[in-house]
Protein backbone atom coordinates (compact mmCIF):
# COMPACT_ATOMS: atom_id res chain seq x y z
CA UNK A 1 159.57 -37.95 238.87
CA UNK A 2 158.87 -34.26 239.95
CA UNK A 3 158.63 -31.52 237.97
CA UNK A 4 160.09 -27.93 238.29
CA UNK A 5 157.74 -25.41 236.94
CA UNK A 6 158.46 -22.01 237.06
CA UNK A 7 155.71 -19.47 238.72
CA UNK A 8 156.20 -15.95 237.05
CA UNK A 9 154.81 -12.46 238.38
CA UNK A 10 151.37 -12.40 237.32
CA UNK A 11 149.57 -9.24 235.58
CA UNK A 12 148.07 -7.50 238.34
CA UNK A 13 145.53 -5.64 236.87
CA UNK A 14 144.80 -1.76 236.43
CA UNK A 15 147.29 -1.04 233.82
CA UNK A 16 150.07 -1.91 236.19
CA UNK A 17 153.91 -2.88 234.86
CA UNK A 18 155.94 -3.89 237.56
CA UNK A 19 155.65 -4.70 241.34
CA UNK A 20 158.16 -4.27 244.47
CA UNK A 21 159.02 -7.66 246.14
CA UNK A 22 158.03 -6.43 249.89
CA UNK A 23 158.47 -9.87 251.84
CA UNK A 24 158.76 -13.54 251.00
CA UNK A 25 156.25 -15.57 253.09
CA UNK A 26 157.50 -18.90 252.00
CA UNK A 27 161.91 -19.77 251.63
CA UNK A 28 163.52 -22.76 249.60
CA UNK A 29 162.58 -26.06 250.63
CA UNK A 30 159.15 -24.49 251.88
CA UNK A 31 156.21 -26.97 250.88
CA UNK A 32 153.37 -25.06 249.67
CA UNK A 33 149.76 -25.22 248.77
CA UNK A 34 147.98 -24.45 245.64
CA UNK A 35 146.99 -20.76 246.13
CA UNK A 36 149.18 -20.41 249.17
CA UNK A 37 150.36 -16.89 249.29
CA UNK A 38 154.29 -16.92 248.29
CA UNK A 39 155.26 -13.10 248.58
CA UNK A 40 153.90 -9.86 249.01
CA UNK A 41 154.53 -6.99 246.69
CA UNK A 42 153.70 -3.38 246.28
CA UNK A 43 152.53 -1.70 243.23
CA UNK A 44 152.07 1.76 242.51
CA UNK A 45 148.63 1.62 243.73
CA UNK A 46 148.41 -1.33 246.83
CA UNK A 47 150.25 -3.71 248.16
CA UNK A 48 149.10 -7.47 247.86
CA UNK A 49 149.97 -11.35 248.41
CA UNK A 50 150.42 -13.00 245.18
CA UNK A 51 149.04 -16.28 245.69
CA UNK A 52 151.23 -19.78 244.15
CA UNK A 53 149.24 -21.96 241.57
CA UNK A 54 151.23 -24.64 241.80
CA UNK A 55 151.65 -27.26 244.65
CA UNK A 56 154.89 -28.96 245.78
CA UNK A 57 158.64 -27.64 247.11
CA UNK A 58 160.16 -23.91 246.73
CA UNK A 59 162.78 -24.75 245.07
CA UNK A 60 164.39 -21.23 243.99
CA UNK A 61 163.22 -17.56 244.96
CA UNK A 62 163.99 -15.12 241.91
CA UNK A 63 164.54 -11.10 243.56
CA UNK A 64 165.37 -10.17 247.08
CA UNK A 65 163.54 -7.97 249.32
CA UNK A 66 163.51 -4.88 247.88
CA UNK A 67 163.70 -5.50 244.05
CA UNK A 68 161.81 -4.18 241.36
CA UNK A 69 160.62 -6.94 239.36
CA UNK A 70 158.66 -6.43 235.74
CA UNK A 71 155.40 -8.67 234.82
CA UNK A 72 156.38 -12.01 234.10
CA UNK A 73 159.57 -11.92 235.19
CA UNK A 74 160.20 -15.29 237.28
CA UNK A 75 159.27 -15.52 240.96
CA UNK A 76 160.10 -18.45 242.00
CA UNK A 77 160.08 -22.37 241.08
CA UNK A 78 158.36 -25.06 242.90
CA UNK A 79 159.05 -28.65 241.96
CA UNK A 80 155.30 -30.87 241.95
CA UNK A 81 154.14 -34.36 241.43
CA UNK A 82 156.66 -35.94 243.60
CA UNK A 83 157.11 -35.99 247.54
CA UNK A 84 158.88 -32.97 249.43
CA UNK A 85 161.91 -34.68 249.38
CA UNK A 86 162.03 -35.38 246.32
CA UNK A 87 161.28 -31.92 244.95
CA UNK A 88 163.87 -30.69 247.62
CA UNK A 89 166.20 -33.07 245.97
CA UNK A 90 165.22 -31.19 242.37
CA UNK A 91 166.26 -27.89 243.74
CA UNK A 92 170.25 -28.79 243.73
CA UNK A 93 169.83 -29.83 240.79
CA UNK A 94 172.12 -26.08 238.91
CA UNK A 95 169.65 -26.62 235.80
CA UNK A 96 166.57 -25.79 238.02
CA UNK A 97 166.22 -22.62 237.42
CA UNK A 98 166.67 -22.70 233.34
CA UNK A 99 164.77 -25.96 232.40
CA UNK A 100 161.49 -24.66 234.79
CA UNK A 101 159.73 -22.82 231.88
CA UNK A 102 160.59 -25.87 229.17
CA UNK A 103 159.30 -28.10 231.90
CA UNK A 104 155.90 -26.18 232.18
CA UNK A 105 154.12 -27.74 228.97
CA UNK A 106 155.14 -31.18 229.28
CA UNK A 107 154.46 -31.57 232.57
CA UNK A 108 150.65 -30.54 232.39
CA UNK A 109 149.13 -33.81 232.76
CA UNK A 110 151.25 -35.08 235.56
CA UNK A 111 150.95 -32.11 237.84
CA UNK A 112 146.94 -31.40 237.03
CA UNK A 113 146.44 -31.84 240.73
CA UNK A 114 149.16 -30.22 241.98
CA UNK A 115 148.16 -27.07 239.64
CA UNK A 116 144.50 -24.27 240.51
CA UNK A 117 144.31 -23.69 237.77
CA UNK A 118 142.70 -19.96 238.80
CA UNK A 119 143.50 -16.45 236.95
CA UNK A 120 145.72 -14.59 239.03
CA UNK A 121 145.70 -11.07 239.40
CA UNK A 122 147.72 -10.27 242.55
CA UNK A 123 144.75 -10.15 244.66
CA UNK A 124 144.92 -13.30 246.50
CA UNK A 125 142.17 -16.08 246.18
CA UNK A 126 138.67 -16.22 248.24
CA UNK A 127 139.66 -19.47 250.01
CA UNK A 128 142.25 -18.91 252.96
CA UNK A 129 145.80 -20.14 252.44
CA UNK A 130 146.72 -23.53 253.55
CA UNK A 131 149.64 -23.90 256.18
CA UNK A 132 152.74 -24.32 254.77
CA UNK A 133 155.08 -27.16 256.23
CA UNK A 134 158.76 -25.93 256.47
CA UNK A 135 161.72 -28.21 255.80
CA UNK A 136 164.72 -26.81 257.62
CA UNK A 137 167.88 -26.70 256.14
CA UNK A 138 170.34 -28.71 257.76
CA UNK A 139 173.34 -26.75 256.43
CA UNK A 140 174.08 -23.48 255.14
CA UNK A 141 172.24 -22.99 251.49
CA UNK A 142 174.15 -23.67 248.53
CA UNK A 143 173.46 -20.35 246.04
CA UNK A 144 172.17 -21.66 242.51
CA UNK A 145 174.41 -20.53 239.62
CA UNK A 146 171.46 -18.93 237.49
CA UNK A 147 171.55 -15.41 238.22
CA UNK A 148 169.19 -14.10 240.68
CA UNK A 149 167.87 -17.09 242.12
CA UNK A 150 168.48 -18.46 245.74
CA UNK A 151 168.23 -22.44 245.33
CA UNK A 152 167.70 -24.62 248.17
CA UNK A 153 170.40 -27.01 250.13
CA UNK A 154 171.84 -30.49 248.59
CA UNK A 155 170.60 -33.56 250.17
CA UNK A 156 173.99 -33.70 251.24
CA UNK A 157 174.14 -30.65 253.11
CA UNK A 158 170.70 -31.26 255.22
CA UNK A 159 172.97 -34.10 257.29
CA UNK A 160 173.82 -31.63 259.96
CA UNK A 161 171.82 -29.54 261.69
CA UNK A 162 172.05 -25.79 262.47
CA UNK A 163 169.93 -24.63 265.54
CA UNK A 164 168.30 -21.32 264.65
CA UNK A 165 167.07 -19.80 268.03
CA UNK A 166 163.25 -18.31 267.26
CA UNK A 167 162.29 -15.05 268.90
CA UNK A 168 161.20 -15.39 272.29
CA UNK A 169 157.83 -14.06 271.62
CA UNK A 170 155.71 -12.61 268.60
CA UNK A 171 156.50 -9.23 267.72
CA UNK A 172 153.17 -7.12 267.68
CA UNK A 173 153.98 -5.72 263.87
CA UNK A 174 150.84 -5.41 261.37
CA UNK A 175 152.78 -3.58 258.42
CA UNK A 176 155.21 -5.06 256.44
CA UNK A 177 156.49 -1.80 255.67
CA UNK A 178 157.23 -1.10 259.47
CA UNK A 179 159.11 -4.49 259.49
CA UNK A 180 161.30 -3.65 256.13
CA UNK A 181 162.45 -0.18 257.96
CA UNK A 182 163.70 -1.52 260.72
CA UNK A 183 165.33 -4.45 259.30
CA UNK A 184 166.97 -2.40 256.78
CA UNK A 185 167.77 0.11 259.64
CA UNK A 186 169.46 -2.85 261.77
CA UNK A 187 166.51 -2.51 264.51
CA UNK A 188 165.34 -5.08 266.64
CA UNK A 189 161.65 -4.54 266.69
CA UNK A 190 161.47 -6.84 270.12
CA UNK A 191 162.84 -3.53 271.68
CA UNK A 192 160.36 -1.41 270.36
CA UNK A 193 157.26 -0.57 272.62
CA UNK A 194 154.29 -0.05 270.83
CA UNK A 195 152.20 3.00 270.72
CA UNK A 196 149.28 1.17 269.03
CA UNK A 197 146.30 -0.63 270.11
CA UNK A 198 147.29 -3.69 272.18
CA UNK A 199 151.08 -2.72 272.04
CA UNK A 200 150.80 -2.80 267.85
CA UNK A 201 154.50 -1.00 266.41
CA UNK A 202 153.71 1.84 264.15
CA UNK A 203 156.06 3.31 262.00
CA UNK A 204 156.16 6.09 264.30
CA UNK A 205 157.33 4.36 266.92
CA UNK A 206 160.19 2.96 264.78
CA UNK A 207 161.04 6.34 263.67
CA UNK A 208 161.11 7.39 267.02
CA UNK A 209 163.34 4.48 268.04
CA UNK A 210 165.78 5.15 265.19
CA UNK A 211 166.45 8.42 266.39
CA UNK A 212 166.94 7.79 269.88
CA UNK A 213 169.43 5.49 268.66
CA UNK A 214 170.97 7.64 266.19
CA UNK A 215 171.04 10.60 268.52
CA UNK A 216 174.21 11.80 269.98
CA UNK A 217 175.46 10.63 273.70
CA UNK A 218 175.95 14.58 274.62
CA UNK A 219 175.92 17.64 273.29
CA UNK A 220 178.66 18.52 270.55
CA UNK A 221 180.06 21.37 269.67
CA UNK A 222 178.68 22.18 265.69
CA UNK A 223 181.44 21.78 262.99
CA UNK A 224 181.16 22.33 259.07
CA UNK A 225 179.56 19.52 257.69
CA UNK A 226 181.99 17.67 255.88
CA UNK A 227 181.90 16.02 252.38
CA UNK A 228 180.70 12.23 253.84
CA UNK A 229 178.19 14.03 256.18
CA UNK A 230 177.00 15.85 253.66
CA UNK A 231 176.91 12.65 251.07
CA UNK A 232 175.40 10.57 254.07
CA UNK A 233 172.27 13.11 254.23
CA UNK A 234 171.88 13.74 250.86
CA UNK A 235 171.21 10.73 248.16
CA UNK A 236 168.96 10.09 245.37
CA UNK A 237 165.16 8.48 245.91
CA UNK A 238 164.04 6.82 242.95
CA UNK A 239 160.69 7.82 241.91
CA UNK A 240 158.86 4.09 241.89
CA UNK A 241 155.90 2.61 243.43
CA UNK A 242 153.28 4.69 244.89
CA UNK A 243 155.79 7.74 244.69
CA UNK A 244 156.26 7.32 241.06
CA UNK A 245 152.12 6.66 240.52
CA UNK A 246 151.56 10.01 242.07
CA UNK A 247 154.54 12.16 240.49
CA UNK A 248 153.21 10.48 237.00
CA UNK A 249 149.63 11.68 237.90
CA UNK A 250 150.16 15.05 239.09
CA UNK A 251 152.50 16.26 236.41
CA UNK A 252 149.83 14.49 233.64
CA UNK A 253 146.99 16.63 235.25
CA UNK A 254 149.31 20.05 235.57
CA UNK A 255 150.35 19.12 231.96
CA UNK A 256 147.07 18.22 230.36
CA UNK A 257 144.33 20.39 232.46
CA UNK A 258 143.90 24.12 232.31
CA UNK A 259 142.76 24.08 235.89
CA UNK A 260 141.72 27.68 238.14
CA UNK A 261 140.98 27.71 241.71
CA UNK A 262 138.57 30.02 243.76
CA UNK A 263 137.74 30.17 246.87
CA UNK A 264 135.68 31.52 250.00
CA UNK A 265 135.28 31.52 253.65
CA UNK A 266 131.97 29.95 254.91
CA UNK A 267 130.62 29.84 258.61
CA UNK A 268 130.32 26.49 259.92
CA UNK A 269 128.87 26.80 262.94
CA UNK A 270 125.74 25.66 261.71
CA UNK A 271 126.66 22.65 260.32
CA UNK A 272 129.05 21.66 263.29
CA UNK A 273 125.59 22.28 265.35
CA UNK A 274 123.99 19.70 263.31
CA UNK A 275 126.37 17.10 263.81
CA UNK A 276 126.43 17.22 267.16
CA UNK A 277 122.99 17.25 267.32
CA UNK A 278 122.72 14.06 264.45
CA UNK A 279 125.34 12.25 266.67
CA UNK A 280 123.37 13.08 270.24
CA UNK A 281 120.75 11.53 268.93
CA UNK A 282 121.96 8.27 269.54
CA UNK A 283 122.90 5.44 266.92
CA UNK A 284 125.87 5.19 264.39
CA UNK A 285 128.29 8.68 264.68
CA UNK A 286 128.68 10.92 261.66
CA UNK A 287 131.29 11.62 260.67
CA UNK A 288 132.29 15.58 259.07
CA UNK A 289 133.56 13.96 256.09
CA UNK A 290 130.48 12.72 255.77
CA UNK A 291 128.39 15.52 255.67
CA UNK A 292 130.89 17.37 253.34
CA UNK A 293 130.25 13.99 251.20
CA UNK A 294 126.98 15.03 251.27
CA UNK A 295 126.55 18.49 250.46
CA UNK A 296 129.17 17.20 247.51
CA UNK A 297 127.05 14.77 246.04
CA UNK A 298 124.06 17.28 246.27
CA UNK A 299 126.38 20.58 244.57
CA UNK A 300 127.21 17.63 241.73
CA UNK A 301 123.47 16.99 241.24
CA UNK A 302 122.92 20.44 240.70
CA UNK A 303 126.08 21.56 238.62
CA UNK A 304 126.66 18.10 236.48
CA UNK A 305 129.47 19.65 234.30
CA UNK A 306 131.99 19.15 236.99
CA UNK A 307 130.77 15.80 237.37
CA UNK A 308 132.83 14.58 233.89
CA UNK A 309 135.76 13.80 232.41
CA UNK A 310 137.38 15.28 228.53
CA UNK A 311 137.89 12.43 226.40
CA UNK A 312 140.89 14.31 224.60
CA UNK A 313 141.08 11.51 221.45
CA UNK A 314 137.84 12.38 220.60
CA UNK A 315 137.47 16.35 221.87
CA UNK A 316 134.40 15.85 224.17
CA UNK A 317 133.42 16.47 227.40
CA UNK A 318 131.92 13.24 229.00
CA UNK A 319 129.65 13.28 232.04
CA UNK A 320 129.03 10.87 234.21
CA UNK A 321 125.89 9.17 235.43
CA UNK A 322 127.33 8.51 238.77
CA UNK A 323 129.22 10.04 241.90
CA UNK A 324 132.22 7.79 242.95
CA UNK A 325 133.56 10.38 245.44
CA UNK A 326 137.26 9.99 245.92
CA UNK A 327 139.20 11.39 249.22
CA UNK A 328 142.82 12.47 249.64
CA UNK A 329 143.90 10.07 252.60
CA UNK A 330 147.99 10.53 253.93
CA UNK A 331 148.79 7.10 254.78
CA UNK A 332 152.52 5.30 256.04
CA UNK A 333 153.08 4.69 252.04
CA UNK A 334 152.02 7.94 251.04
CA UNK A 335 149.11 10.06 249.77
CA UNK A 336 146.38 8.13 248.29
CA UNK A 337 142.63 8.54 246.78
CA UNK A 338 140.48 5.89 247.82
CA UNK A 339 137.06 5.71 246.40
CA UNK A 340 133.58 5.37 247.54
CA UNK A 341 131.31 4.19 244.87
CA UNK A 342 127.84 5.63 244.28
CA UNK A 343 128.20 8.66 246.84
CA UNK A 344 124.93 10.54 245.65
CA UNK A 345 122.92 7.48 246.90
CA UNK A 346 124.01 6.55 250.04
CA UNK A 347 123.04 8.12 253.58
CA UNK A 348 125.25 9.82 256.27
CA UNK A 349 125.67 6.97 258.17
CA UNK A 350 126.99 4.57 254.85
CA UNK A 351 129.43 7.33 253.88
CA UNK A 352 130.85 7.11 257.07
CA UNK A 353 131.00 3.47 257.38
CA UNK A 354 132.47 3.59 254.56
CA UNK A 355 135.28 6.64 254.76
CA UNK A 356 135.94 4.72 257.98
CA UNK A 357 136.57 1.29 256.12
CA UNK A 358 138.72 2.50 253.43
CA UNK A 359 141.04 4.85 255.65
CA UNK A 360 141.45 1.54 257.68
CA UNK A 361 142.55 -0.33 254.38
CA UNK A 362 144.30 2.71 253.08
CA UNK A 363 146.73 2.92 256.46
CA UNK A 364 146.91 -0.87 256.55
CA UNK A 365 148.42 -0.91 253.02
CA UNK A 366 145.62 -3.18 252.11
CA UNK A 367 143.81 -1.84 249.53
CA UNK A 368 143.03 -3.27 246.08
CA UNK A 369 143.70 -1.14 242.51
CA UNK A 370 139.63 -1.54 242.56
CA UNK A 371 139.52 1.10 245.19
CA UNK A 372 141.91 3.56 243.80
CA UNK A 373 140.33 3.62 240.96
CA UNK A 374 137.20 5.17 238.97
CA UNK A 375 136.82 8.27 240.92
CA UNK A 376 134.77 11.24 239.35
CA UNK A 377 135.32 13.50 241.74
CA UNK A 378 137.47 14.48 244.37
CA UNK A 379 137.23 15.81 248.39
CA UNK A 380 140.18 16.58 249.66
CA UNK A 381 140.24 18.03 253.82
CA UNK A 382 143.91 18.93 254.05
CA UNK A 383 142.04 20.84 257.37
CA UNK A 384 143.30 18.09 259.25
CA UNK A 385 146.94 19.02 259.27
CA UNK A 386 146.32 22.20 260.51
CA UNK A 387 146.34 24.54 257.28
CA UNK A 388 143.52 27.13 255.96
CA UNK A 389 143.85 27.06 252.50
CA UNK A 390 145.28 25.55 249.08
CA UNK A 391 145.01 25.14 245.97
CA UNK A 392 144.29 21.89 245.06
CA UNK A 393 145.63 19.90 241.62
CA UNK A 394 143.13 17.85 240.31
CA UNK A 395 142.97 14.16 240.14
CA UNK A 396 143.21 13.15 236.65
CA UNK A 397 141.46 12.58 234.93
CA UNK A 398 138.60 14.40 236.80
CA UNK A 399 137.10 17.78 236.03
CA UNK A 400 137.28 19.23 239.74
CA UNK A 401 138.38 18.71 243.18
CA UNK A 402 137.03 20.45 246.07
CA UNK A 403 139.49 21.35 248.94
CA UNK A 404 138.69 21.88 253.01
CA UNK A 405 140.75 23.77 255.32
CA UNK A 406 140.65 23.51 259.19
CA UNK A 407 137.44 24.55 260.81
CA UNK A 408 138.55 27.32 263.68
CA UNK A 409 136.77 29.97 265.25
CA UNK A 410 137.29 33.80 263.91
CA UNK A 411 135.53 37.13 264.31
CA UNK A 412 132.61 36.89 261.61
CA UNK A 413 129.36 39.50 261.06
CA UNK A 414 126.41 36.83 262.27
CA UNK A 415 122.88 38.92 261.84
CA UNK A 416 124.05 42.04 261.81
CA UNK A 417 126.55 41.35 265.22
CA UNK A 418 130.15 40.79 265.30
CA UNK A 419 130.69 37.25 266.87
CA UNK A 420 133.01 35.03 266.65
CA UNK A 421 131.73 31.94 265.18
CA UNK A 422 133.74 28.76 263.65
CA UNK A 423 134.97 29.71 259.88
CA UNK A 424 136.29 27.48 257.07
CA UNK A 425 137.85 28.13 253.90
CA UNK A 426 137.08 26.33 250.91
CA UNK A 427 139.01 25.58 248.19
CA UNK A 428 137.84 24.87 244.64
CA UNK A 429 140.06 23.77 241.49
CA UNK A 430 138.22 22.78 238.24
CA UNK A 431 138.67 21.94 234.62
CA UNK A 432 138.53 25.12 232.71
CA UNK A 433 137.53 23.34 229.72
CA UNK A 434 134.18 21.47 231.30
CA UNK A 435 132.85 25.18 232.40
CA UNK A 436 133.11 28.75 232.69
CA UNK A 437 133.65 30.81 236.19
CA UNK A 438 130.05 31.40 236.34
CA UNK A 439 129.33 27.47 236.86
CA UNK A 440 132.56 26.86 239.41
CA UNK A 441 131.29 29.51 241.13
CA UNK A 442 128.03 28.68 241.56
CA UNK A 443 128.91 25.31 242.84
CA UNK A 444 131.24 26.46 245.27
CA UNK A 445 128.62 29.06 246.44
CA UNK A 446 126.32 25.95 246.85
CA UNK A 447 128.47 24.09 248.67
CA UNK A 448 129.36 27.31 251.49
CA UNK A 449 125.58 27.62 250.94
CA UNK A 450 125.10 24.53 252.60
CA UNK A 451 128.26 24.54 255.46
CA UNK A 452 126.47 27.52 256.33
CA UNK A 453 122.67 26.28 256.41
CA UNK A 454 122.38 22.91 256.81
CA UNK A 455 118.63 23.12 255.72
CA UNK A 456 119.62 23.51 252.51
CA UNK A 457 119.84 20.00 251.84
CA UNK A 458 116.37 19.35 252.71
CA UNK A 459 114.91 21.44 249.57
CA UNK A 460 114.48 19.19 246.41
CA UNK A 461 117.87 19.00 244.71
């Protein structure tokens, strides 16, 4: 006889409470593996497949697309130790849903192969998922009573068949995210041409698509907005998932940190020089981020106060015995701070290997809580959309951030001449409580030290 047991969300690790459902990769009457990946979810730090301990038929999906669901709140139930038809059988059944968790413990002997066994924690398992084998529904799905849950079809209503027509070819779509904003937008992504490598749909390309859709036929006279227009454009966006992560985090570090910023313009012609010349040479490229990496790790060596944390329980400043050099990185999701461990011992060409891998992940939506996490300092290059200067809020709970505006040429006094050379500005914000002015300014001063003569980092730190 096959049992139902009931597969809840699984503690995911990193302090995190809840989890978006994002897409279901398996429906009712779905027969799936042990460790088969059921759904995908986002928390406030990545988004991940949760993988399915049990064995057997979906018999009931708790949450749609969409929902918000707390740790250990049901998933979805899969009925084991019988045959598929038999656990599709089990999902009519209107107690499903309710007897699953009473089920669980007596049902551990008779399901011990159809069961991992493996700790979850939302990050998938190192063996790839087995295929799943879908049994189509023959009828349209009778809805399960118990709130929330989709249940499968009666064996009585898979006697007729309903052709569903399958797209005519794949749809070149990496991110799930892309998918969810056209289907909730009503757009057919099979009319959306890529912009991406091999033809791959961006979210750009949606966006564009959306408004070419949404745009008017001809010009229109303009008119006062009226009370639905003005409704339809304005709304309320709850502040959840990696949103909510970051609006927590800033207003914690604005709250608890007595931060100050300084600044100064350095000449970077220098350094520029020397990447061309590094990256000329033939081999891996360098990357800039790299070198400012770098020249980080080296100021940090020099000035370890900033390198540190303030353990505010016990009133003391902790420093740390390592660099794990975060960067800001604007992704599809939003702004996050991946992290590359052990900075202050790696080479030029690992940083960027590694900058490169994690920017990858980070605009993929694939990254782990592991690499948003444990970061002791932070390099932020907001230069790349185009702005000078700002004034960075630090990462709590970190002592300092260092911020990178765009590199462009300007008049500047070179020797004695007036030439026009390429200029940064350089941002600093640090932890008034870890040091004075004297020591944030004599890091920064490093630092455009450095931009400015790359030799520098050839003297004995």
């Amino acid at each position: 006889m096959a049992q139902v047991l009931e597969f809840k969300l699984p503690d995911l690790g990193e302090g995190l409470t809840e989890a978006e459902i994002v897409r279901w990769l398996v429906a009712v009457g779905d027969v799936v593996a042990i460790d088969q990946p059921v759904v995908e979810v986002e928390t406030a730090k990545a988004m991940v497949e949760v993988p399915c301990p049990y064995g057997g038929v979906v018999t009931a999906r708790f949450g749609e697309e969409g929902t918000e669901l707390p740790v250990g709140a049901p998933l979805l139930t899969v009925a084991v130790g019988a045959s598929a038809a038999a656990g599709t059988a089990a999902a009519s059944a209107p107690e499903t849903a309710g007897a699953a968790s009473g089920s669980a413990s007596s049902a551990d002997s008779a399901v011990s192969s159809e069961y991992s066994g493996n700790v979850l924690v939302g990050y998938g398992t190192a063996g790839p998922a087995a295929r799943r084998r879908r049994i189509r529904p023959q009828a349209p799905a009778v809805v399960n009573p118990t709130p929330n849950a989709t249940a499968g079809p009666t064996p009585t209503a898979r006697a007729t068949a309903v052709a569903v027509p399958a797209p005519e070819g794949p749809v070149p779509v990496i991110s799930p995210l892309v998918r969810k904003l056209a289907r909730d937008r009503g757009l057919d992504l099979r009319e959306v041409r890529g912009s991406g490598p091999e033809g791959l749909i961006l979210r750009a390309d949606v966006e564009r698509a959306l408004t070419a859709r949404e745009a008017p036929a001809a010009p229109v006279a303009p008119a006062p907005l009226s009370a639905a227009s003005v409704a339809a454009v304005g709304g309320r966006i709850p502040l959840r998932g990696l949103r909510g992560a970051v609006a927590d985090k800033l207003s914690r570090s604005r709250t608890e940190i007595p931060d100050a910023t300084c600044w100064v313009d350095a000449d970077a012609t220098e350094l520029m020089a020397a990447r061309a010349a590094m990256n000329a040479a033939g081999g891996p490229k360098i990357s800039l981020l790299a070198l400012l990496a770098r020249i980080c790790a080296h100021a940090l060596a020099r000035f370890p106060e900033l390198n540190a944390t303030v353990d505010t329980a016990t009133r003391e400043i902790v420093r740390l015995p390592s660099v794990h050099l975060g960067f800001a990185a604007q992704t599809p999701r939003g702004l996050v701070v991946p992290v590359v461990r052990d900075a202050g011992t790696r080479t030029a060409e690992s940083l960027t290997e590694e900058f490169a891998r994690l920017t990858e992940s980070a605009r993929q939506g694939t990254l782990t809580p592991a690499d948003l996490t444990g970061g002791t300092f932070t390099l932020n290059n907001y230069g790349v959309f185009g702005v000078d200067g700002s004034t960075p809020i630090i990462n709590h709970p970190e002592a300092a951030m260092l911020g990178v505006g765009r590199i462009i040429p300007k008049p500047w006094v070179h020797q004695g001449e007036l030439a026009v050379r390429q200029v940064v500005q350089l941002s600093f914000t640090f932890d008034h409580r870890v040091c004075d002015g004297g020591t944030a300014g004599g890091f920064l001063r490093y630092v455009a030290d450095c931009v400015e003569q790359p030799a520098v980092l050839l003297r004995t730190v």
